[in-house]
PDB file of N, CA and C in Angstrom:
ATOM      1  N   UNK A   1      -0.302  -0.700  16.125  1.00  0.00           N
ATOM      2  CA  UNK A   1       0.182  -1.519  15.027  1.00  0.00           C
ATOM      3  C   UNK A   1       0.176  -2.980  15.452  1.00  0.00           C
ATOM      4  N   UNK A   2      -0.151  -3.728  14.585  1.00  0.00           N
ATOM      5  CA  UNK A   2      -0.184  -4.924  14.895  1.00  0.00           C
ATOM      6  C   UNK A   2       0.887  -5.830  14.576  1.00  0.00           C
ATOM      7  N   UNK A   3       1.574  -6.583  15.195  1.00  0.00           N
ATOM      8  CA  UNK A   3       2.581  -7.374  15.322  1.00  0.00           C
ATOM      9  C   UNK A   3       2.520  -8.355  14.170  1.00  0.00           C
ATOM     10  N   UNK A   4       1.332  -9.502  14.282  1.00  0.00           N
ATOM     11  CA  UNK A   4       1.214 -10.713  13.814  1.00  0.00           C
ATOM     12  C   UNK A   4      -0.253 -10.188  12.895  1.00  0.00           C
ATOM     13  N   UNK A   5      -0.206 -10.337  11.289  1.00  0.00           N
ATOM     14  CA  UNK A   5      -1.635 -10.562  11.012  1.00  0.00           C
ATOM     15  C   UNK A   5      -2.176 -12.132  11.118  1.00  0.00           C
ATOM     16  N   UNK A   6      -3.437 -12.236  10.256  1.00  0.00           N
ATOM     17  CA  UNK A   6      -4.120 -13.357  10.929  1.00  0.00           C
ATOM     18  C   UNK A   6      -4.425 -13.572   9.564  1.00  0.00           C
ATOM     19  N   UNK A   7      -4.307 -15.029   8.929  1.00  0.00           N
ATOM     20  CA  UNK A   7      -4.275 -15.733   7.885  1.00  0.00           C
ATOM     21  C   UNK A   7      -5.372 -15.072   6.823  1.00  0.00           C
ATOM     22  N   UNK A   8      -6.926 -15.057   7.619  1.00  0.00           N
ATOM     23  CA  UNK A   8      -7.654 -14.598   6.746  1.00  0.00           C
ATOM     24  C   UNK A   8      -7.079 -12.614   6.569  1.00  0.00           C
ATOM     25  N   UNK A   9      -6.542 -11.694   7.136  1.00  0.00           N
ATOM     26  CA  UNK A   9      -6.267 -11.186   7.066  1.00  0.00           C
ATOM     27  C   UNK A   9      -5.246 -11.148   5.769  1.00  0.00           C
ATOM     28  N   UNK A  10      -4.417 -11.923   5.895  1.00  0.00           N
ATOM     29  CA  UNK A  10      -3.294 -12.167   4.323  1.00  0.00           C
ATOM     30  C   UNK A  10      -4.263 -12.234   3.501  1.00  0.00           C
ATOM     31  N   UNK A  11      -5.372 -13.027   3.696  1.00  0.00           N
ATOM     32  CA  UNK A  11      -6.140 -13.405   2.223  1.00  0.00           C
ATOM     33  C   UNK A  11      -6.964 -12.386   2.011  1.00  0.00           C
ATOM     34  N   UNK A  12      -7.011 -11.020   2.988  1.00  0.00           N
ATOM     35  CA  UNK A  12      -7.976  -9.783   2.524  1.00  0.00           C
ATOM     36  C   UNK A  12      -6.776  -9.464   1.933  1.00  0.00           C
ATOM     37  N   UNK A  13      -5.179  -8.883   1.911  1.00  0.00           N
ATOM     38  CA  UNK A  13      -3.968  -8.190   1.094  1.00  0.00           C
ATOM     39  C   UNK A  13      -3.898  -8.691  -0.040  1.00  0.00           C
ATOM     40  N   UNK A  14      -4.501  -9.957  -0.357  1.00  0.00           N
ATOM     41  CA  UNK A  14      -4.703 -10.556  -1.599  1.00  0.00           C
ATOM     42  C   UNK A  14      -5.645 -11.001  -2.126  1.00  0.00           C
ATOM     43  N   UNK A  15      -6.637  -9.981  -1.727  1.00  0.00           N
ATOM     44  CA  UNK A  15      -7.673  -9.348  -2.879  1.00  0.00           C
ATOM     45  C   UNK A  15      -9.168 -10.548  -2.258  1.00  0.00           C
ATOM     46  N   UNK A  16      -8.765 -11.359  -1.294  1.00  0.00           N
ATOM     47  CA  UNK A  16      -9.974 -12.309  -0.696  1.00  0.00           C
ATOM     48  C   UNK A  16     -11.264 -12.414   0.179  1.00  0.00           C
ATOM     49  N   UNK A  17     -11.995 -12.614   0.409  1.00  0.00           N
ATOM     50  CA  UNK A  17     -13.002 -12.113   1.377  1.00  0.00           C
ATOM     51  C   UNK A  17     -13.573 -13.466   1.837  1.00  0.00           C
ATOM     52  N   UNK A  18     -13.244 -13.672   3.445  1.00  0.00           N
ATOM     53  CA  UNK A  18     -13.921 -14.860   3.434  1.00  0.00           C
ATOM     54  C   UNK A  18     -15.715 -14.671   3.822  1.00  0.00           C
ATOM     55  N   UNK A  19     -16.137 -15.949   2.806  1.00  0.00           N
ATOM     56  CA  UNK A  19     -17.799 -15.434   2.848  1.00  0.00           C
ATOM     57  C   UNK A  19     -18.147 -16.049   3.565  1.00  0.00           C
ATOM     58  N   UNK A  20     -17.514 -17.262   4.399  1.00  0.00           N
ATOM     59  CA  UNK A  20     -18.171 -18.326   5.668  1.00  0.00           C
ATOM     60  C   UNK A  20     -17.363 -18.687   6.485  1.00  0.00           C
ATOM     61  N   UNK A  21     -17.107 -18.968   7.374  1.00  0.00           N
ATOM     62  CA  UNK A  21     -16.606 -20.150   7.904  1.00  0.00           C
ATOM     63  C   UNK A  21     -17.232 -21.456   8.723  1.00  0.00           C
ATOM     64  N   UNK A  22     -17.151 -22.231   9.066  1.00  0.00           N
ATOM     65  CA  UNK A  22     -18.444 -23.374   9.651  1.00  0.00           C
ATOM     66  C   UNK A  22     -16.994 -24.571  10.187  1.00  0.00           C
ATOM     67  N   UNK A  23     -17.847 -25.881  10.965  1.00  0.00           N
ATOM     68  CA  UNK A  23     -16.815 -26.546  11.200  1.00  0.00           C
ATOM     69  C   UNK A  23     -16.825 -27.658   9.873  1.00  0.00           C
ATOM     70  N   UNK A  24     -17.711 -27.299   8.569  1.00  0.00           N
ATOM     71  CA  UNK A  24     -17.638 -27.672   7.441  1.00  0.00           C
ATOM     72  C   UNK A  24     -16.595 -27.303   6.594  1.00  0.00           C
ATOM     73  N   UNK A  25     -16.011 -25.981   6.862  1.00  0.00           N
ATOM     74  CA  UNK A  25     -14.852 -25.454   6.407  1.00  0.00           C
ATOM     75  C   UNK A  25     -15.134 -23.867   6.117  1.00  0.00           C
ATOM     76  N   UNK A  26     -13.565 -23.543   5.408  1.00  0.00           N
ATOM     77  CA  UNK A  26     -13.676 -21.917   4.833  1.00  0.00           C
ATOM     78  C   UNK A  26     -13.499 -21.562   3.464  1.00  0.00           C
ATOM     79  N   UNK A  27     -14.244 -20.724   3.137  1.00  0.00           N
ATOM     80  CA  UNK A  27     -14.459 -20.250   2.165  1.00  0.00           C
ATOM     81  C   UNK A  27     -14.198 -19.001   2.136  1.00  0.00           C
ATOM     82  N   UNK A  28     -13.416 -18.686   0.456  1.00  0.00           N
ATOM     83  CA  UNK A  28     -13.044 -17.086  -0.072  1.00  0.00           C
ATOM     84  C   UNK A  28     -13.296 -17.049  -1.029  1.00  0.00           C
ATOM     85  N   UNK A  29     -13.559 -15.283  -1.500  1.00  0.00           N
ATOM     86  CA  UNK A  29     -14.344 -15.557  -2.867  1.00  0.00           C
ATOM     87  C   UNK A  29     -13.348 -13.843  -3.195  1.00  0.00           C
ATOM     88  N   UNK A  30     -12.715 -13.604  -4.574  1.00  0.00           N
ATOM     89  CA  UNK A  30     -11.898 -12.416  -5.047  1.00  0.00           C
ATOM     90  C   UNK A  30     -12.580 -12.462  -6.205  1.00  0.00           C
ATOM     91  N   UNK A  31     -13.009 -11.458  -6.403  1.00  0.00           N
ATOM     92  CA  UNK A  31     -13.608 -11.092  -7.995  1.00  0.00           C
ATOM     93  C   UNK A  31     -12.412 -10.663  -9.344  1.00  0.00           C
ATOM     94  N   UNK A  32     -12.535 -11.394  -9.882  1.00  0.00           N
ATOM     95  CA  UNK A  32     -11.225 -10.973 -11.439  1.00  0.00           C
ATOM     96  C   UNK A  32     -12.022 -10.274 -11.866  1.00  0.00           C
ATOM     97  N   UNK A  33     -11.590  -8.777 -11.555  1.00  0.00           N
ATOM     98  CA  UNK A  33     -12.938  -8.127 -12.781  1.00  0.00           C
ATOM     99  C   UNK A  33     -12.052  -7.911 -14.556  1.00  0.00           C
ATOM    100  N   UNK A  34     -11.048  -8.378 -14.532  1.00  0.00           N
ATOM    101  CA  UNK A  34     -10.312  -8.179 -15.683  1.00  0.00           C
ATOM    102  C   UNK A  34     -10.838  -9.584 -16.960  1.00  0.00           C
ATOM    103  N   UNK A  35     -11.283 -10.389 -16.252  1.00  0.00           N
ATOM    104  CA  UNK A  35     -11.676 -11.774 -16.790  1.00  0.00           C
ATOM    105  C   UNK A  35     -13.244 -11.920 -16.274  1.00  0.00           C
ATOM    106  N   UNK A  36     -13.682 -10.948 -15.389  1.00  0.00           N
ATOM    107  CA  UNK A  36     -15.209 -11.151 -15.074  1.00  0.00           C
ATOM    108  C   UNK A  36     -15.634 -13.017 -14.996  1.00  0.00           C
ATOM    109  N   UNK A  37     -14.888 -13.234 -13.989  1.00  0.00           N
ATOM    110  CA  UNK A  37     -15.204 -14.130 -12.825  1.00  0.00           C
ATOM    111  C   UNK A  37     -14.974 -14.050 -11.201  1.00  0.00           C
ATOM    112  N   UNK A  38     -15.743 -15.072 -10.916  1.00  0.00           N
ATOM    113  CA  UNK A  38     -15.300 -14.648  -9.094  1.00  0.00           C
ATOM    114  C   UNK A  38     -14.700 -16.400  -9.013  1.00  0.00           C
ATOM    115  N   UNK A  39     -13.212 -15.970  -8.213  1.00  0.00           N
ATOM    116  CA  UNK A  39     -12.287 -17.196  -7.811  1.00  0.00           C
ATOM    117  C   UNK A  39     -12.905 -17.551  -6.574  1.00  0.00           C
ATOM    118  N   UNK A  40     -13.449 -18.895  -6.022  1.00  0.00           N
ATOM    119  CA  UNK A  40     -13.424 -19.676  -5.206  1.00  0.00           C
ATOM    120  C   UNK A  40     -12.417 -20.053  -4.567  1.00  0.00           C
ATOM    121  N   UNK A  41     -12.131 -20.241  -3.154  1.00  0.00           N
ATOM    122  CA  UNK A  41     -11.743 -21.306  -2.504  1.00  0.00           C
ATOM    123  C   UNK A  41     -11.735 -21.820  -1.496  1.00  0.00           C
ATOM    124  N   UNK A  42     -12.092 -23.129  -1.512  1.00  0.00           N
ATOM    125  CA  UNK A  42     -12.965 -23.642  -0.127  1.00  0.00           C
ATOM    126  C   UNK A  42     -11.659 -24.951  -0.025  1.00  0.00           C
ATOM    127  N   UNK A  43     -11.891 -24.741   1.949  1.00  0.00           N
ATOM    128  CA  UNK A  43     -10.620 -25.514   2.310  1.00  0.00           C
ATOM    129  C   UNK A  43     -12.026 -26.714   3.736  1.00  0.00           C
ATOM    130  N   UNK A  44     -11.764 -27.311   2.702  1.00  0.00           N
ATOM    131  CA  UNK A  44     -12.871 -28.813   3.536  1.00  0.00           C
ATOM    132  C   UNK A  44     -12.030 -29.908   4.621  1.00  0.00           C
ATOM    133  N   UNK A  45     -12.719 -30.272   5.251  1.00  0.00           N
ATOM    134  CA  UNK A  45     -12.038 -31.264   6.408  1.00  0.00           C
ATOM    135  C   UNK A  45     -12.665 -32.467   5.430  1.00  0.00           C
ATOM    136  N   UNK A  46     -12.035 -33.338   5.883  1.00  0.00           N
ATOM    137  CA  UNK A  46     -12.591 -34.747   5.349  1.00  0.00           C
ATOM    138  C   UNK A  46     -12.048 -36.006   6.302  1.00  0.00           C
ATOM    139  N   UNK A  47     -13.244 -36.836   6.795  1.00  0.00           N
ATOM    140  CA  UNK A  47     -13.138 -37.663   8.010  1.00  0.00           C
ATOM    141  C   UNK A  47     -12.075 -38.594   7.901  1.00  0.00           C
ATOM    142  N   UNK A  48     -11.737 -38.982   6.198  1.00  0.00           N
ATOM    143  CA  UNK A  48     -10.418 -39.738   6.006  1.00  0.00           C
ATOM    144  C   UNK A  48      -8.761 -38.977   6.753  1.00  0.00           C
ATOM    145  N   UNK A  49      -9.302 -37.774   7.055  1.00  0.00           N
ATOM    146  CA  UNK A  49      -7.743 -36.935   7.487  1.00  0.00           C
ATOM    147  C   UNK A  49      -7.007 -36.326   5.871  1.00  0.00           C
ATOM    148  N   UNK A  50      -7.628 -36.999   5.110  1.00  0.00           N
ATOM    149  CA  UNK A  50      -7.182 -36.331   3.569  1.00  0.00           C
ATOM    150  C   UNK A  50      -7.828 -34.785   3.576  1.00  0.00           C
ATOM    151  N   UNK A  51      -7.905 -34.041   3.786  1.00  0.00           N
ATOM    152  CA  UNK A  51      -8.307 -32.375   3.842  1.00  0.00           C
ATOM    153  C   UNK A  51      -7.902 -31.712   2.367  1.00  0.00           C
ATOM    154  N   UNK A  52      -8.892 -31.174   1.839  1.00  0.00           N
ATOM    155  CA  UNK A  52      -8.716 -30.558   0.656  1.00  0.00           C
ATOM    156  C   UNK A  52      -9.083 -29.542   0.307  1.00  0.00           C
ATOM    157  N   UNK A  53      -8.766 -28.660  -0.632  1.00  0.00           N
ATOM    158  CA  UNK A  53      -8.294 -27.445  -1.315  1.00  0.00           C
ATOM    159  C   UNK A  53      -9.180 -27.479  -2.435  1.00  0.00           C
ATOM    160  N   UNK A  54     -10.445 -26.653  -2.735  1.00  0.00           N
ATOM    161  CA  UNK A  54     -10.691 -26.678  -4.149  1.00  0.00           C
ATOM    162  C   UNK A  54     -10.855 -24.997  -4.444  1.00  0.00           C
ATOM    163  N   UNK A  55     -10.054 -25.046  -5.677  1.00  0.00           N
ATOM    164  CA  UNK A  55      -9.971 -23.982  -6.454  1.00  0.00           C
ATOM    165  C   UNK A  55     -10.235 -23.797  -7.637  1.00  0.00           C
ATOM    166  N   UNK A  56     -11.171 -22.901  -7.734  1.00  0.00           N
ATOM    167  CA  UNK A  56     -12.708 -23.033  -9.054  1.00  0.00           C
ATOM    168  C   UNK A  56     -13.101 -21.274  -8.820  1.00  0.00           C
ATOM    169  N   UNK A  57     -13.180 -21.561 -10.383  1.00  0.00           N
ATOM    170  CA  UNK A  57     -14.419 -20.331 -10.754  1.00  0.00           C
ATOM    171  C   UNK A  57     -15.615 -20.480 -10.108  1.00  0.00           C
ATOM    172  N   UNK A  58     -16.259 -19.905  -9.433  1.00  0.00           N
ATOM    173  CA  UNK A  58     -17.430 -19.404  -8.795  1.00  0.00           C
ATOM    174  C   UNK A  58     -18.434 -19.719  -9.756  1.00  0.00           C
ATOM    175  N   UNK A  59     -19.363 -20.616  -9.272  1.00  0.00           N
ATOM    176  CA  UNK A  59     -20.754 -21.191 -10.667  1.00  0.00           C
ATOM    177  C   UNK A  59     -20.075 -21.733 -11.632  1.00  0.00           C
ATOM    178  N   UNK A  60     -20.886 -22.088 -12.773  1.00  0.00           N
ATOM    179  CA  UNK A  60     -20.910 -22.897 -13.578  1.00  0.00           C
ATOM    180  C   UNK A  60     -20.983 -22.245 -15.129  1.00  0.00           C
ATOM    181  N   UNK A  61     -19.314 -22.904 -15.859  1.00  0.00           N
ATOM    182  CA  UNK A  61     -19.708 -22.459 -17.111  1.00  0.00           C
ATOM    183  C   UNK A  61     -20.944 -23.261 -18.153  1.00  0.00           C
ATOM    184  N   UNK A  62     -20.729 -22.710 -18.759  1.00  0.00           N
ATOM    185  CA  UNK A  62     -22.309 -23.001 -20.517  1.00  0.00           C
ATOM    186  C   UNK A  62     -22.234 -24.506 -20.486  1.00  0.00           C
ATOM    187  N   UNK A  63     -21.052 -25.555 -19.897  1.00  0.00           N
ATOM    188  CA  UNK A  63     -21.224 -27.175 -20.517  1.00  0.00           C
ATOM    189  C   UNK A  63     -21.602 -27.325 -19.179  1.00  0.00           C
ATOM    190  N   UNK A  64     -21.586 -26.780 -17.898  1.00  0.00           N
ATOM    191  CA  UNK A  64     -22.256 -26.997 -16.828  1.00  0.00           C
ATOM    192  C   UNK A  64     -21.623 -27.885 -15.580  1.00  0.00           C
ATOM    193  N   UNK A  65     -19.903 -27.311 -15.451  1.00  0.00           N
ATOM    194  CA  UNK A  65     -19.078 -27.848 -15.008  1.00  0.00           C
ATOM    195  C   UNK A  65     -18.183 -26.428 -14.362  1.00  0.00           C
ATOM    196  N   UNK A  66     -17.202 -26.394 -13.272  1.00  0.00           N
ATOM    197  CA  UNK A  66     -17.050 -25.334 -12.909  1.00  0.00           C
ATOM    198  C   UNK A  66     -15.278 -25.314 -13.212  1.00  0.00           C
ATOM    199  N   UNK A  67     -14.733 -24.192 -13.664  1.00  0.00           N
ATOM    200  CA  UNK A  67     -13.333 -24.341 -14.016  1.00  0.00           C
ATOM    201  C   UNK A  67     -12.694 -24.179 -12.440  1.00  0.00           C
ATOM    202  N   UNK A  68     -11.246 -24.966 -12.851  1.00  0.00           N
ATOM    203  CA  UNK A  68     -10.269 -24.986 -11.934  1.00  0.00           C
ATOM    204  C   UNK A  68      -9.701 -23.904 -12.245  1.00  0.00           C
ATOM    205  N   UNK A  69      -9.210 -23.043 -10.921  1.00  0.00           N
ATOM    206  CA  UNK A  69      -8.433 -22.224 -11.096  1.00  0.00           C
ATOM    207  C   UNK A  69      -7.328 -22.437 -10.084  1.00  0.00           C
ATOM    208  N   UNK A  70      -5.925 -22.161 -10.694  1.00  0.00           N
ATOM    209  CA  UNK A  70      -4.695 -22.262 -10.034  1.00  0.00           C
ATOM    210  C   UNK A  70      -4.457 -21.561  -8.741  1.00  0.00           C
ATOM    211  N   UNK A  71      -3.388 -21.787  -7.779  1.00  0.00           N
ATOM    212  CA  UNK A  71      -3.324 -21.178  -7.043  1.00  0.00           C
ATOM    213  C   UNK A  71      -1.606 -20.893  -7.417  1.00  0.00           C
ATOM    214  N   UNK A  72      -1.769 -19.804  -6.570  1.00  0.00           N
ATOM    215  CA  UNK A  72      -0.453 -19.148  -6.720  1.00  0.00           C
ATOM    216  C   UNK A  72       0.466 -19.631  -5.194  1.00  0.00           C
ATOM    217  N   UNK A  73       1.554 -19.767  -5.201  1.00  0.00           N
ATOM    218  CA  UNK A  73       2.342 -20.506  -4.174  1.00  0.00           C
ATOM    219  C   UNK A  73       2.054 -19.484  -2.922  1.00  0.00           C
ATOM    220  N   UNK A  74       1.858 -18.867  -2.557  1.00  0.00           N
ATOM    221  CA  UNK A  74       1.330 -17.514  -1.758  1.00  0.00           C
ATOM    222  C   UNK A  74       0.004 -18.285  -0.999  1.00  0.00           C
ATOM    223  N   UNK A  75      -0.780 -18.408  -2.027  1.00  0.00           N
ATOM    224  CA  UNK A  75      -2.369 -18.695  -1.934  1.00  0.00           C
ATOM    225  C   UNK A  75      -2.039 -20.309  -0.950  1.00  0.00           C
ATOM    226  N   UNK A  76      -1.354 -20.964  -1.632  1.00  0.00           N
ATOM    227  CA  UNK A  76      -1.483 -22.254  -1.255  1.00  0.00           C
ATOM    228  C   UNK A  76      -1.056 -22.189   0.136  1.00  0.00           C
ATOM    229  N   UNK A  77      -0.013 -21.460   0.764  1.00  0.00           N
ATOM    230  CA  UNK A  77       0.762 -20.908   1.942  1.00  0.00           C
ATOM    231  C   UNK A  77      -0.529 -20.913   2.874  1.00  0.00           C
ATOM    232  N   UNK A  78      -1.094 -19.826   2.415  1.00  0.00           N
ATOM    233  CA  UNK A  78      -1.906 -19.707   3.014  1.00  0.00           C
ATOM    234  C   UNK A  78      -3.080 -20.396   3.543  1.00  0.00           C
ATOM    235  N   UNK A  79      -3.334 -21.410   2.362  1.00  0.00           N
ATOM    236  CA  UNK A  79      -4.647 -22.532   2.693  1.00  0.00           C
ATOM    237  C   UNK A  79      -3.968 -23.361   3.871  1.00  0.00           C
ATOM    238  N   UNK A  80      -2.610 -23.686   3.408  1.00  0.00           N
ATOM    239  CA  UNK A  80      -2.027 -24.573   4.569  1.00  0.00           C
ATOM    240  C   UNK A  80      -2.325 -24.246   6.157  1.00  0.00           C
ATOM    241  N   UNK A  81      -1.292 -22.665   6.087  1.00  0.00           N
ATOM    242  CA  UNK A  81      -1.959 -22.084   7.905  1.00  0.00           C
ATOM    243  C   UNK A  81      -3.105 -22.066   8.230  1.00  0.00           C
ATOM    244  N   UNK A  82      -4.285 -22.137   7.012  1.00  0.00           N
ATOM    245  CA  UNK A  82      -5.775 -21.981   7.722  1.00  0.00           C
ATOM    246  C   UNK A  82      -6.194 -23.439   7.615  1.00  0.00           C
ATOM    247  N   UNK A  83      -5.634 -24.732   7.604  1.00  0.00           N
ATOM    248  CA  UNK A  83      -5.653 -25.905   7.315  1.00  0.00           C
ATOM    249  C   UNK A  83      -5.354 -25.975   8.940  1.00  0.00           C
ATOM    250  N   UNK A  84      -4.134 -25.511   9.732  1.00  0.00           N
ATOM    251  CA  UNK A  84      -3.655 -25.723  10.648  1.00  0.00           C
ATOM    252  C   UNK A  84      -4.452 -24.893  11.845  1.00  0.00           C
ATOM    253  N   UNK A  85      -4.661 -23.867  11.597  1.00  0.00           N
ATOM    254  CA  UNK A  85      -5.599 -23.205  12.367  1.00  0.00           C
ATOM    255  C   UNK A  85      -6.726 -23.562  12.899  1.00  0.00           C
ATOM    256  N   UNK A  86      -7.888 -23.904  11.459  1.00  0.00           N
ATOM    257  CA  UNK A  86      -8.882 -25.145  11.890  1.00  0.00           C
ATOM    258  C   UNK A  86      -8.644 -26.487  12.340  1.00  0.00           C
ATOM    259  N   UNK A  87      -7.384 -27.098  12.863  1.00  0.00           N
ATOM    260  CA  UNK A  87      -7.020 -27.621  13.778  1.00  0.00           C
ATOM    261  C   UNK A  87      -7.086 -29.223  12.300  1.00  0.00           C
ATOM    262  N   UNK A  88      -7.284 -29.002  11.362  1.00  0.00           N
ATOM    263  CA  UNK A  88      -6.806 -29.833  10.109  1.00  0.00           C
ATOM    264  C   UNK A  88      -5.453 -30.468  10.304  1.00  0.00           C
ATOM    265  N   UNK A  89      -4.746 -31.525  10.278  1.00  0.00           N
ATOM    266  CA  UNK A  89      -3.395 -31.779  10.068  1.00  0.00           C
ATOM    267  C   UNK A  89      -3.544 -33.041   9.837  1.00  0.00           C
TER     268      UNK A  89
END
């Protein structure tokens, strides 16, 4: 049994799969099959030290722009520790 899970581990209990990681950043992708989209979210370094969070529908709707999707206070928890992990602060 394992003591401590591991961040991307939380984000597999909540339905996430990360599809990359790079020193460009990480990425997860959960399919809504109830709404038939796939949720994005990619956690980017940025050389200003400003580090950001984008959370989007996966591709592009019909006007050719990609929706924001919310995060749930859980989710955001989590971007933070993998913010800190990739050594982000």
């Amino acid at each position: 049994m394992k003591l401590f899970k591991s961040v991307d581990e939380k984000f597999e209990e909540l339905g996430f799969k990360k599809t990359e990681q790079t020193e460009y950043g990480a990425y997860y992708e959960k399919e809504i099959t109830e709404y038939k989209y796939v949720h994005a979210i990619d956690i980017l370094p940025k050389a200003s030290g400003n580090h950001i969070v984008i959370s989007s529908q996966k591709g592009v709707n019909k006007d050719g722009f990609s929706n924001a999707v919310g995060l749930t206070k859980q989710e955001m928890k989590l971007c933070v520790k993998k913010m800190k992990e990739m050594g982000l602060r």
